[in-house]
C-alpha atoms as a PDB file:
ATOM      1  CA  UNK A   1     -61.686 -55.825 -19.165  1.00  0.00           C
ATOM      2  CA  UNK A   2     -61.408 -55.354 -22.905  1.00  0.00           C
ATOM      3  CA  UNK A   3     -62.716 -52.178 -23.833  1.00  0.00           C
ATOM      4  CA  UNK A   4     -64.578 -51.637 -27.111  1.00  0.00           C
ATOM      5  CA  UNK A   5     -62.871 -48.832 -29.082  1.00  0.00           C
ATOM      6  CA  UNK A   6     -63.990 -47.051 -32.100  1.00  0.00           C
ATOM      7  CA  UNK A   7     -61.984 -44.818 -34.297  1.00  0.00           C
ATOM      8  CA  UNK A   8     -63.144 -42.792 -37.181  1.00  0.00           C
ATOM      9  CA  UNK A   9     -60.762 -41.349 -40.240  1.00  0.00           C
ATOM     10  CA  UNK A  10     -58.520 -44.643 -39.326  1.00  0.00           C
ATOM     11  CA  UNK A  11     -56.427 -44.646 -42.763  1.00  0.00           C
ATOM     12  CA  UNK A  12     -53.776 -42.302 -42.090  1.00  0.00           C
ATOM     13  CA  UNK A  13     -52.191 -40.217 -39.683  1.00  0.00           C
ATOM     14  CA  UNK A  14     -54.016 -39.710 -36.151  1.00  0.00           C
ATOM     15  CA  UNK A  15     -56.504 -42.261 -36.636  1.00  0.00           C
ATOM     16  CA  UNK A  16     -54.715 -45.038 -37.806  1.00  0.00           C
ATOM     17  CA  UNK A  17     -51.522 -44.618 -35.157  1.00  0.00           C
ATOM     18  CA  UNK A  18     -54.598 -43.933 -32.799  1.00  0.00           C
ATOM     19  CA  UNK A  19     -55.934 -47.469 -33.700  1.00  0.00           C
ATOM     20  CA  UNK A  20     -52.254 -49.001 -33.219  1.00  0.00           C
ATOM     21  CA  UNK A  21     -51.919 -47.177 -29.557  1.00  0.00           C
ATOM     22  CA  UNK A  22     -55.669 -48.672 -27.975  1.00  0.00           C
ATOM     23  CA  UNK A  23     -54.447 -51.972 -29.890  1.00  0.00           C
ATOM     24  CA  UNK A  24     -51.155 -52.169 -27.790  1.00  0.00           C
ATOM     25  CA  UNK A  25     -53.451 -51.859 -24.885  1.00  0.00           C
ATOM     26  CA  UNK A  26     -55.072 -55.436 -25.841  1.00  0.00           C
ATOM     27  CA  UNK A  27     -58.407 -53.280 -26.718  1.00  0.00           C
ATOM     28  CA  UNK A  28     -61.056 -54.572 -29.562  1.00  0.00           C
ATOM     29  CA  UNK A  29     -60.565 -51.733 -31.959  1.00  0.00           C
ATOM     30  CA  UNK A  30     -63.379 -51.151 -34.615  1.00  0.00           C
ATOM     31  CA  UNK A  31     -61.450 -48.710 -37.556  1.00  0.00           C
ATOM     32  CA  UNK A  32     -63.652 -46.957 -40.081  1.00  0.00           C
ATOM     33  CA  UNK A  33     -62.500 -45.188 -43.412  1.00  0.00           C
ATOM     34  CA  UNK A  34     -63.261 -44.443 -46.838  1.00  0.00           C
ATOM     35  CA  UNK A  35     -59.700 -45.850 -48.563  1.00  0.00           C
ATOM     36  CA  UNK A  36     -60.134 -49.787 -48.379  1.00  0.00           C
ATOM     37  CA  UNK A  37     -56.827 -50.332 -49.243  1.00  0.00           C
ATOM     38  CA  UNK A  38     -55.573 -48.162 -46.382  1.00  0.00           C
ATOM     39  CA  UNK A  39     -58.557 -49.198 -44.087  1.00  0.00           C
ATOM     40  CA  UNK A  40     -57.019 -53.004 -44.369  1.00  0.00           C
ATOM     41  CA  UNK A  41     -53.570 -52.158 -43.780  1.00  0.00           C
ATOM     42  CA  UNK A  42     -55.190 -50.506 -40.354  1.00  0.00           C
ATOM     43  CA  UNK A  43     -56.603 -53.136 -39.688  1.00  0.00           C
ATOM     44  CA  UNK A  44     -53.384 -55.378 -40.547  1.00  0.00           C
ATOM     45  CA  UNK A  45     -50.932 -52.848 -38.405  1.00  0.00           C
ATOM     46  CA  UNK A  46     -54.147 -53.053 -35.566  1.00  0.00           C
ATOM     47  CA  UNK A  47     -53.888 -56.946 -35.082  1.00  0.00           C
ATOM     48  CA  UNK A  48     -50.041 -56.740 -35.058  1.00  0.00           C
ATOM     49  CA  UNK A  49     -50.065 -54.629 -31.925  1.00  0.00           C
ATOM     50  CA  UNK A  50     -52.414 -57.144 -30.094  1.00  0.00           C
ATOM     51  CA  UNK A  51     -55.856 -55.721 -30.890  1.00  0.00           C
ATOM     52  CA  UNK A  52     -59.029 -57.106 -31.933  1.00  0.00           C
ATOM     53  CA  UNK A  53     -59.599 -55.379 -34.889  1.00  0.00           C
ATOM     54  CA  UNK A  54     -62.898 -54.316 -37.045  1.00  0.00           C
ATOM     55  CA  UNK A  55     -62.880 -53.115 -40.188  1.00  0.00           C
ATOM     56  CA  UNK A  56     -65.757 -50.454 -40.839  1.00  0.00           C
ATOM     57  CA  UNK A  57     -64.930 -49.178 -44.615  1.00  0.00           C
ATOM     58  CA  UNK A  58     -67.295 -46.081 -45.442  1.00  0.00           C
ATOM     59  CA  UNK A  59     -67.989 -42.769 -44.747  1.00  0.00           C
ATOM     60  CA  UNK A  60     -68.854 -40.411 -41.250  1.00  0.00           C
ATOM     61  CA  UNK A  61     -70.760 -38.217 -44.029  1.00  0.00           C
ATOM     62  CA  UNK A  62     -73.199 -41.035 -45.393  1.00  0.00           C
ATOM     63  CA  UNK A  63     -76.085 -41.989 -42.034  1.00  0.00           C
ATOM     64  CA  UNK A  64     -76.502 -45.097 -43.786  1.00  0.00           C
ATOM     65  CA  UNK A  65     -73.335 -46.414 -43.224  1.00  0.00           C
ATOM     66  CA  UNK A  66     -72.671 -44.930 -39.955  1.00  0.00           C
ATOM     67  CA  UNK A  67     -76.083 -46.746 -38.913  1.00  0.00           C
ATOM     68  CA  UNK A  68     -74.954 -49.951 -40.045  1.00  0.00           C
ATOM     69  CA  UNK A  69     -71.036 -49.664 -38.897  1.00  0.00           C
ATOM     70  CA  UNK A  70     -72.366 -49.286 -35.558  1.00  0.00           C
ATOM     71  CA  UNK A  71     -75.235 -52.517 -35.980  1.00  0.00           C
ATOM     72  CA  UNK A  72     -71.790 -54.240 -36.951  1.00  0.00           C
ATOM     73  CA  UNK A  73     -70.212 -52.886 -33.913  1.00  0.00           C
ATOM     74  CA  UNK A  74     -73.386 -54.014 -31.723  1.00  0.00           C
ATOM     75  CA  UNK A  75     -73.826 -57.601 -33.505  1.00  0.00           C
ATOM     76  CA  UNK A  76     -69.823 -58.259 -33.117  1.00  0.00           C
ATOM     77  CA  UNK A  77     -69.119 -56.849 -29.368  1.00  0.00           C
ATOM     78  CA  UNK A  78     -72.678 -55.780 -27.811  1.00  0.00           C
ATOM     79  CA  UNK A  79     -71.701 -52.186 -28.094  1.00  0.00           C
ATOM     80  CA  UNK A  80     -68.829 -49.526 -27.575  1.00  0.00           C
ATOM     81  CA  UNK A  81     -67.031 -47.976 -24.705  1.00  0.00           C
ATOM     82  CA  UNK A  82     -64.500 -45.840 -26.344  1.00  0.00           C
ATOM     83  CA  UNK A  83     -65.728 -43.666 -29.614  1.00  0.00           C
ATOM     84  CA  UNK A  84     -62.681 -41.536 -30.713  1.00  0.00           C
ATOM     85  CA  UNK A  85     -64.396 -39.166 -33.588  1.00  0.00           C
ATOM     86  CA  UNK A  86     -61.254 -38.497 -35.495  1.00  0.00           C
ATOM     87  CA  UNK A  87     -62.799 -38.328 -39.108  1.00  0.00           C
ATOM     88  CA  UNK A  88     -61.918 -34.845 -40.602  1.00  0.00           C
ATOM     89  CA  UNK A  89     -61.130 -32.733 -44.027  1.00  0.00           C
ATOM     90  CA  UNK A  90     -59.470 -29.457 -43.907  1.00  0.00           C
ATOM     91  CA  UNK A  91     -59.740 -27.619 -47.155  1.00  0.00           C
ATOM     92  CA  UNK A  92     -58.391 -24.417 -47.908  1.00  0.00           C
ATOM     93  CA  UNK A  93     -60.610 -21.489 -49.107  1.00  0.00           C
ATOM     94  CA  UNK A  94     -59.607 -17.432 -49.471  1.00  0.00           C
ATOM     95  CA  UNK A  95     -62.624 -15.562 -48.853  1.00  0.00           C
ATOM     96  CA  UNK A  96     -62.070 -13.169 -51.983  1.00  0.00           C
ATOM     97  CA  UNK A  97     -62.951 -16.703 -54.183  1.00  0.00           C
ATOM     98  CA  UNK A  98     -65.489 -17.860 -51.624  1.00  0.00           C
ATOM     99  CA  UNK A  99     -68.087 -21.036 -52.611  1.00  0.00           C
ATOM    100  CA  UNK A 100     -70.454 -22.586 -50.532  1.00  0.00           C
ATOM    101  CA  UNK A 101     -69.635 -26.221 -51.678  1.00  0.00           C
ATOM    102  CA  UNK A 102     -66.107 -26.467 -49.440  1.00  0.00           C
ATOM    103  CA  UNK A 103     -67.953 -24.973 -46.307  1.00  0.00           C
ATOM    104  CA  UNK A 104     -70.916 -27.281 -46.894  1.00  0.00           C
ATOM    105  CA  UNK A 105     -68.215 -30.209 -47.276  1.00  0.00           C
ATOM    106  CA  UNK A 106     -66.322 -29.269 -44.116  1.00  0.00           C
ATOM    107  CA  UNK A 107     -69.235 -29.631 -41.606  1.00  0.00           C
ATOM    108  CA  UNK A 108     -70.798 -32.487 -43.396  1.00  0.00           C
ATOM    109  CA  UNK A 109     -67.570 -34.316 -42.317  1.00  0.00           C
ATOM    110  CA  UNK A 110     -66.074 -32.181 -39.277  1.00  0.00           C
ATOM    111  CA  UNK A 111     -69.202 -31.633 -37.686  1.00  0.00           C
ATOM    112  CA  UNK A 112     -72.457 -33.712 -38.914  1.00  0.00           C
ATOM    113  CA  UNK A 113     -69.899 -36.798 -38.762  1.00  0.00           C
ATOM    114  CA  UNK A 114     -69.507 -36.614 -35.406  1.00  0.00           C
ATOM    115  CA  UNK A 115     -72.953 -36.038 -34.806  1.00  0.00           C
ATOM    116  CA  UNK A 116     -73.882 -39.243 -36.239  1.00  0.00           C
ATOM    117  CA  UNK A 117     -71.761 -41.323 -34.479  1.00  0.00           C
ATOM    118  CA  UNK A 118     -72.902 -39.793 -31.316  1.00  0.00           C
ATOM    119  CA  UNK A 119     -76.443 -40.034 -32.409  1.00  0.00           C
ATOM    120  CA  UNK A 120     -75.330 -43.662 -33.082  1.00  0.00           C
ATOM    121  CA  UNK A 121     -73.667 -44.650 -29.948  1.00  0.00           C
ATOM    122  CA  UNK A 122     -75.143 -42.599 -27.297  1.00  0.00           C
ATOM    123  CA  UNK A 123     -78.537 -44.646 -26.084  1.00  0.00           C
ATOM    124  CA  UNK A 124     -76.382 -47.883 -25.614  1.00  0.00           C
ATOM    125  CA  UNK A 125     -74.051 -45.896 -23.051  1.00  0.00           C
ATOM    126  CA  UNK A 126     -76.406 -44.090 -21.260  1.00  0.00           C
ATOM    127  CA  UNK A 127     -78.103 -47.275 -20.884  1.00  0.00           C
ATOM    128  CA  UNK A 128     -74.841 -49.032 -19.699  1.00  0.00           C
ATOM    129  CA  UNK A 129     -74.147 -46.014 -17.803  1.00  0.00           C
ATOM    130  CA  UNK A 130     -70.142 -45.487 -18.816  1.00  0.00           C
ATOM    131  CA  UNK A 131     -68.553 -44.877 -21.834  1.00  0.00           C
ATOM    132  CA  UNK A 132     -66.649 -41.862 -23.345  1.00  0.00           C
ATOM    133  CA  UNK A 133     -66.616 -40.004 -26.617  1.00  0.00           C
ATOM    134  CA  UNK A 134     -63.634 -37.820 -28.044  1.00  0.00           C
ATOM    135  CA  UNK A 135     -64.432 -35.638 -30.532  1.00  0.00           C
ATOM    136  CA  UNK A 136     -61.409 -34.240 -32.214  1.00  0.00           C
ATOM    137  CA  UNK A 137     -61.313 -30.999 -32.692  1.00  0.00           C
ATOM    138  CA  UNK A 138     -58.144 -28.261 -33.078  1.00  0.00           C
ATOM    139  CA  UNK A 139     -56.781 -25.338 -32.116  1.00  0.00           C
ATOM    140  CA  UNK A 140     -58.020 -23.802 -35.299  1.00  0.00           C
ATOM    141  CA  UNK A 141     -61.188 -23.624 -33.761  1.00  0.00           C
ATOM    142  CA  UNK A 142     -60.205 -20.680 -31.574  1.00  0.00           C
ATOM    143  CA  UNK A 143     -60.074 -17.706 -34.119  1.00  0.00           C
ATOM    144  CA  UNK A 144     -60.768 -17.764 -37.947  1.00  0.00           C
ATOM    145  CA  UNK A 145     -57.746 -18.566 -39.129  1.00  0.00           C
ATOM    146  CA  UNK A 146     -56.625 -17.234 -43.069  1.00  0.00           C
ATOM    147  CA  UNK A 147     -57.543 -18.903 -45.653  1.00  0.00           C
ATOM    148  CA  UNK A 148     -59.190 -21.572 -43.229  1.00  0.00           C
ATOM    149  CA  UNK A 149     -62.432 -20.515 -43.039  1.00  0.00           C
ATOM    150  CA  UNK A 150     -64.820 -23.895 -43.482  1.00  0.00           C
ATOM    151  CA  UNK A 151     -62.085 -25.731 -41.751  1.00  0.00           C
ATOM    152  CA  UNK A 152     -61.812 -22.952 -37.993  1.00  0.00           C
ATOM    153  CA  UNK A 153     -65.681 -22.739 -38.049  1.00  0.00           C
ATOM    154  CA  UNK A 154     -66.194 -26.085 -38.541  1.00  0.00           C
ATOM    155  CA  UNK A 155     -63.920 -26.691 -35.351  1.00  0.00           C
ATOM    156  CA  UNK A 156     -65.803 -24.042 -33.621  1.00  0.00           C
ATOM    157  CA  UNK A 157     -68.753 -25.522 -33.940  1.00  0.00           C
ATOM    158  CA  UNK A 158     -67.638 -28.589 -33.245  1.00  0.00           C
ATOM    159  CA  UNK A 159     -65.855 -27.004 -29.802  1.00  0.00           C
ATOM    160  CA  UNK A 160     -68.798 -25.364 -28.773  1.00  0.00           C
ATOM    161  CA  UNK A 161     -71.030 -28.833 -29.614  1.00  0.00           C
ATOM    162  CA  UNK A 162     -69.014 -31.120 -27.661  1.00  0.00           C
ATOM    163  CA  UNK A 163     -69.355 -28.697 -24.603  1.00  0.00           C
ATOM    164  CA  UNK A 164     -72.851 -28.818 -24.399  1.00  0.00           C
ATOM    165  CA  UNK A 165     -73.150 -32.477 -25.013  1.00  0.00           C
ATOM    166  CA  UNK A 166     -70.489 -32.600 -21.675  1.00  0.00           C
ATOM    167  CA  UNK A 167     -72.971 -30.634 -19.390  1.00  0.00           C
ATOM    168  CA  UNK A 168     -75.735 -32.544 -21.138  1.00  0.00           C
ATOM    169  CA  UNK A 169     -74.425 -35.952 -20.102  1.00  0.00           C
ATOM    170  CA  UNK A 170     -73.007 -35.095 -16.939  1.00  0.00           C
ATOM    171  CA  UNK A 171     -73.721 -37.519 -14.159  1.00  0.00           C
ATOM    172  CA  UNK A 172     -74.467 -40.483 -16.755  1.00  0.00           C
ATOM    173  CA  UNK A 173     -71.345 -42.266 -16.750  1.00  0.00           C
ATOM    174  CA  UNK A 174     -71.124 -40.732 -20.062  1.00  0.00           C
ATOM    175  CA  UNK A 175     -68.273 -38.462 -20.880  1.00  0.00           C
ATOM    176  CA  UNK A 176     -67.187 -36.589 -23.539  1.00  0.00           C
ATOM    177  CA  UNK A 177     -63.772 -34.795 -24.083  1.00  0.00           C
ATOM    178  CA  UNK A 178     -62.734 -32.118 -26.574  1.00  0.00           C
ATOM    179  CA  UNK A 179     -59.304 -32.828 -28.265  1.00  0.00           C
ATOM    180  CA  UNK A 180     -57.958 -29.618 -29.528  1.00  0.00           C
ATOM    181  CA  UNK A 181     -54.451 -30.394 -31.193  1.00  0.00           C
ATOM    182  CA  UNK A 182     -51.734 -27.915 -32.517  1.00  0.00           C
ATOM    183  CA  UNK A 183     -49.710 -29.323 -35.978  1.00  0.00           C
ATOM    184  CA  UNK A 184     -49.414 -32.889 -35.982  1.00  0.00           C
ATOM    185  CA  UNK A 185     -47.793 -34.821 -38.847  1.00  0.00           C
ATOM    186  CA  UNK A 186     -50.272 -36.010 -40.713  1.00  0.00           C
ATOM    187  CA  UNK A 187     -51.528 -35.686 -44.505  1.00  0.00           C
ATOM    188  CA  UNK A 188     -53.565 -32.933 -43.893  1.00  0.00           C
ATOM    189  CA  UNK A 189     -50.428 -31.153 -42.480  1.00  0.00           C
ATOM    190  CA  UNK A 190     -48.420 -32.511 -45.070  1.00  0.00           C
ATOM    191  CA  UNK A 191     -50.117 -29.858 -47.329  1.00  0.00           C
ATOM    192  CA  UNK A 192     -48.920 -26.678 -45.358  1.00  0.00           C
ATOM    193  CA  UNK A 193     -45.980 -24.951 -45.652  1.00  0.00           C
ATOM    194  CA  UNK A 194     -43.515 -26.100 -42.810  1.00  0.00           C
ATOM    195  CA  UNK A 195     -42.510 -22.619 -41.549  1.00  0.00           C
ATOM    196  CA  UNK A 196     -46.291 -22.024 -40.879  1.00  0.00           C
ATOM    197  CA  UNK A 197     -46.213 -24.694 -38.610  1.00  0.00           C
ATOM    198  CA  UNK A 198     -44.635 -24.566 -34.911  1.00  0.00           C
ATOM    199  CA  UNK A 199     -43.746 -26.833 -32.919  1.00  0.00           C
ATOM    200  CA  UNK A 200     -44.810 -29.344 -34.881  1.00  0.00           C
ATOM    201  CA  UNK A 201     -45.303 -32.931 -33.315  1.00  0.00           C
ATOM    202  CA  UNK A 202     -44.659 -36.264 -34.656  1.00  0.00           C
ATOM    203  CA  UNK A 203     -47.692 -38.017 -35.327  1.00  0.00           C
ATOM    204  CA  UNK A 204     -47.143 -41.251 -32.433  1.00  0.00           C
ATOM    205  CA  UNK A 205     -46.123 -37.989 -30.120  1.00  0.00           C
ATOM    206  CA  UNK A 206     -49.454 -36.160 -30.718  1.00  0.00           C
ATOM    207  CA  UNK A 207     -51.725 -38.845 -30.371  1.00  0.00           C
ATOM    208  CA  UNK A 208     -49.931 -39.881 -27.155  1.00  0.00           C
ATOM    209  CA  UNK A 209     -50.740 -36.841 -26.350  1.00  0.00           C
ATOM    210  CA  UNK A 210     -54.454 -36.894 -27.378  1.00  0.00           C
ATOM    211  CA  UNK A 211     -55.297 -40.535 -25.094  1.00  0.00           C
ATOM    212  CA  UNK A 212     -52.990 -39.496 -22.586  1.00  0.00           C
ATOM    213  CA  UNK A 213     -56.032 -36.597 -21.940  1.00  0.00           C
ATOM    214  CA  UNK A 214     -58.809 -38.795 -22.909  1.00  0.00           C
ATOM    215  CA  UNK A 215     -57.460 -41.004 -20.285  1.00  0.00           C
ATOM    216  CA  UNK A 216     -57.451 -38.245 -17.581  1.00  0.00           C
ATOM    217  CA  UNK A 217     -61.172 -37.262 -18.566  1.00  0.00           C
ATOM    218  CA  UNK A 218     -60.180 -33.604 -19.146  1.00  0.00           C
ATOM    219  CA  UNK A 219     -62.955 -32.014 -20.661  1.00  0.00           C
ATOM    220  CA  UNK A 220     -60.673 -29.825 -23.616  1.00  0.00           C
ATOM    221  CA  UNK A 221     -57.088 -31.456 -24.456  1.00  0.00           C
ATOM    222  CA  UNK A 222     -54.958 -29.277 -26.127  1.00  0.00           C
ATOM    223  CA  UNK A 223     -51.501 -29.530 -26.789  1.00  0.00           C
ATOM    224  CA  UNK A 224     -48.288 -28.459 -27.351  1.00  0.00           C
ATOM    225  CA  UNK A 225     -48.350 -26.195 -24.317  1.00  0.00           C
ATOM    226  CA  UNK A 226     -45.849 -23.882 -27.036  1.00  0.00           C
ATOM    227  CA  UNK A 227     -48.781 -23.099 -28.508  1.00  0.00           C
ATOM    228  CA  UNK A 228     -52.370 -24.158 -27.253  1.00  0.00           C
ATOM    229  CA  UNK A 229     -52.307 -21.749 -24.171  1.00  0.00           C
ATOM    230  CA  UNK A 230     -51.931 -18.718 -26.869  1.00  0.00           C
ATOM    231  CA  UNK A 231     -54.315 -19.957 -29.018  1.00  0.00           C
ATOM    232  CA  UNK A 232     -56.824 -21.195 -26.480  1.00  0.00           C
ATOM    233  CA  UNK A 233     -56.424 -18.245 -24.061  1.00  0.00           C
ATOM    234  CA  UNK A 234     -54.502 -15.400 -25.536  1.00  0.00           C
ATOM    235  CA  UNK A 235     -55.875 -14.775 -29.025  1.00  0.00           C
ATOM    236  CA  UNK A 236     -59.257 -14.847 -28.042  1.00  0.00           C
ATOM    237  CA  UNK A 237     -58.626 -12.239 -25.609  1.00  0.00           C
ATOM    238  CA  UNK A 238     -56.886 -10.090 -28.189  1.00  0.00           C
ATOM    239  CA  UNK A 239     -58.333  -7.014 -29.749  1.00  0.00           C
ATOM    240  CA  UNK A 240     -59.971  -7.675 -33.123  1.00  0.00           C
ATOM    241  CA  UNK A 241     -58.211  -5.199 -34.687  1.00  0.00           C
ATOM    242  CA  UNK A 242     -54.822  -6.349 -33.391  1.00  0.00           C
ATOM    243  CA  UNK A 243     -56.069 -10.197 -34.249  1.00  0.00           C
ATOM    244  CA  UNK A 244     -56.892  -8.952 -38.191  1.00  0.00           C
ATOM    245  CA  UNK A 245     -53.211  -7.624 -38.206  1.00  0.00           C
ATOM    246  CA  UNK A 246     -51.923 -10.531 -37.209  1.00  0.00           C
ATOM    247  CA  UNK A 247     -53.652 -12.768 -39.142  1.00  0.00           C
ATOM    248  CA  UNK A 248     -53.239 -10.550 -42.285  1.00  0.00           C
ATOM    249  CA  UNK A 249     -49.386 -11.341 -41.697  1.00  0.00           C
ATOM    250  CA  UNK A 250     -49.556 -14.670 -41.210  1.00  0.00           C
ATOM    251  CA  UNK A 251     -51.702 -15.182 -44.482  1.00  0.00           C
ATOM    252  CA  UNK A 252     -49.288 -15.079 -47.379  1.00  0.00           C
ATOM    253  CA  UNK A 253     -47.316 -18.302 -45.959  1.00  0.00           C
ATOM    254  CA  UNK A 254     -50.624 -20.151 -44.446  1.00  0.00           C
ATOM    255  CA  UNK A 255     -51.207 -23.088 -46.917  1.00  0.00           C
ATOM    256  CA  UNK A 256     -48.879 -24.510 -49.653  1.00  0.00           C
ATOM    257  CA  UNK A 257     -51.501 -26.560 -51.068  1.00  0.00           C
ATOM    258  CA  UNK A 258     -55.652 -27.684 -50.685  1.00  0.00           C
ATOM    259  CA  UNK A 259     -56.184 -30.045 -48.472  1.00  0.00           C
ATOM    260  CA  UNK A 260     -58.307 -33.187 -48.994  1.00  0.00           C
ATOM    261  CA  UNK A 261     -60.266 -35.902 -47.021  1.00  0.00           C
ATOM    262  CA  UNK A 262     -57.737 -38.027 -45.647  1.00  0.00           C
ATOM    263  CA  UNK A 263     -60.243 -40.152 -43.816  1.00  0.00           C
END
């Protein structure tokens, strides 16, 4: 059986090698994006590796779209099987310079974006009674990171969303999976400063990584081991005062540079 794939933030980085990885597979592949340049050389490097691709150029923050990406999605294939919610920004912020307009940004793509594909592609499975959806997520979403604020609550939120929406559609043949990744080359990573970043992973490493999970149903994948078992388990469990001392180190050398929307 072919399965019908979807994959948000497709341009660059984990969504577009994403794309490539189901396409190998001999899966339909719909790829959506803002960057129609980029979004067609997905699509391009999608048919290459022996998948059906289609191209969905737009945005996860505009319903509009989202609506009629997935009426495309419906009209070409009948529906989806496989939604990987990939879509994400990750702008910097310091507190002592804080705005509302990054934090409003954040969520509208990190966390409402997700929603609407979910609000999108959610009736059709339960009524076919199987399909999964990934949200990804990170590892930032454990503690407030520095200088991350919009970006670690947005993955909170987004954490504590997609486990809800698990015991909600438990039973259904729905599933949904949490991916929680460490550093993973991407653009969005690209803008850090390297000694900030352990164990960083090659991007085709990470996102073998990331299906490998979705494949296995876990309900939270989170990866490398180096450093997702601290940051899931450890620093939660950490005194807040010895957290803020940490975190107050690790500030100075946290981001080289904003981040954008790479999707």
């Amino acid at each position: 059986m072919i399965t019908r794939s979807l994959v948000t933030g497709a341009t660059s980085g984990l969504g577009r090698e994403a794309a490539v990885q189901l396409a190998r597979r001999g899966w339909r592949v719909a790829v959506s994006g803002r960057r129609r340049e980029r979004l067609e050389e997905t699509v391009r490097l999608v048919r290459e590796a022996g998948g059906e691709p289609l191209a969905l150029h737009g945005s996860v923050t505009d319903p509009a779209e989202v609506k009629a990406h997935y009426a495309a999605i419906k009209a070409a294939w009948g529906g989806l099987d496989y939604a990987l919610l990939n879509a994400g920004v990750g702008d910097a912020m310091d507190a002592k310079e804080f705005k509302t307009e990054p934090v409003e940004r954040t969520f509208d793509t990190n966390v409402f974006g997700v929603c609407r594909w979910m609000e999108a592609a959610i009736p059709d499975m339960l009524v076919q009674k199987s399909g999964v959806i990934a949200g990804v997520s990170s590892l930032a979403g454990y503690r407030g990171l520095p200088k991350s604020g919009p970006y670690s609550a947005s993955k909170a939120a987004l954490n504590t969303f997609l486990e809800s929406a698990r015991v909600d559609l438990a039973g259904t043949g729905v599933d949904v999976v949490t991916v929680c990744p460490g550093f993973v080359r991407s653009e969005m990573t690209d803008r850090n400063n390297p000694d900030a970043m352990p164990f960083l992973m090659e991007t085709a490493d990470g996102v073998a990584a990331m299906l490998r999970g979705i494949d296995a149903r876990k309900r939270i994948v989170h990866f490398p081991w180096q450093i997702s078992y601290a940051s899931k388990y450890v620093l939660p469990a950490i005194p807040d005062f010895l957290y803020d001392w940490i975190a107050r180190k690790l500030a100075p050398m946290r981001v080289k540079k904003p981040a954008g929307n790479p999707g």
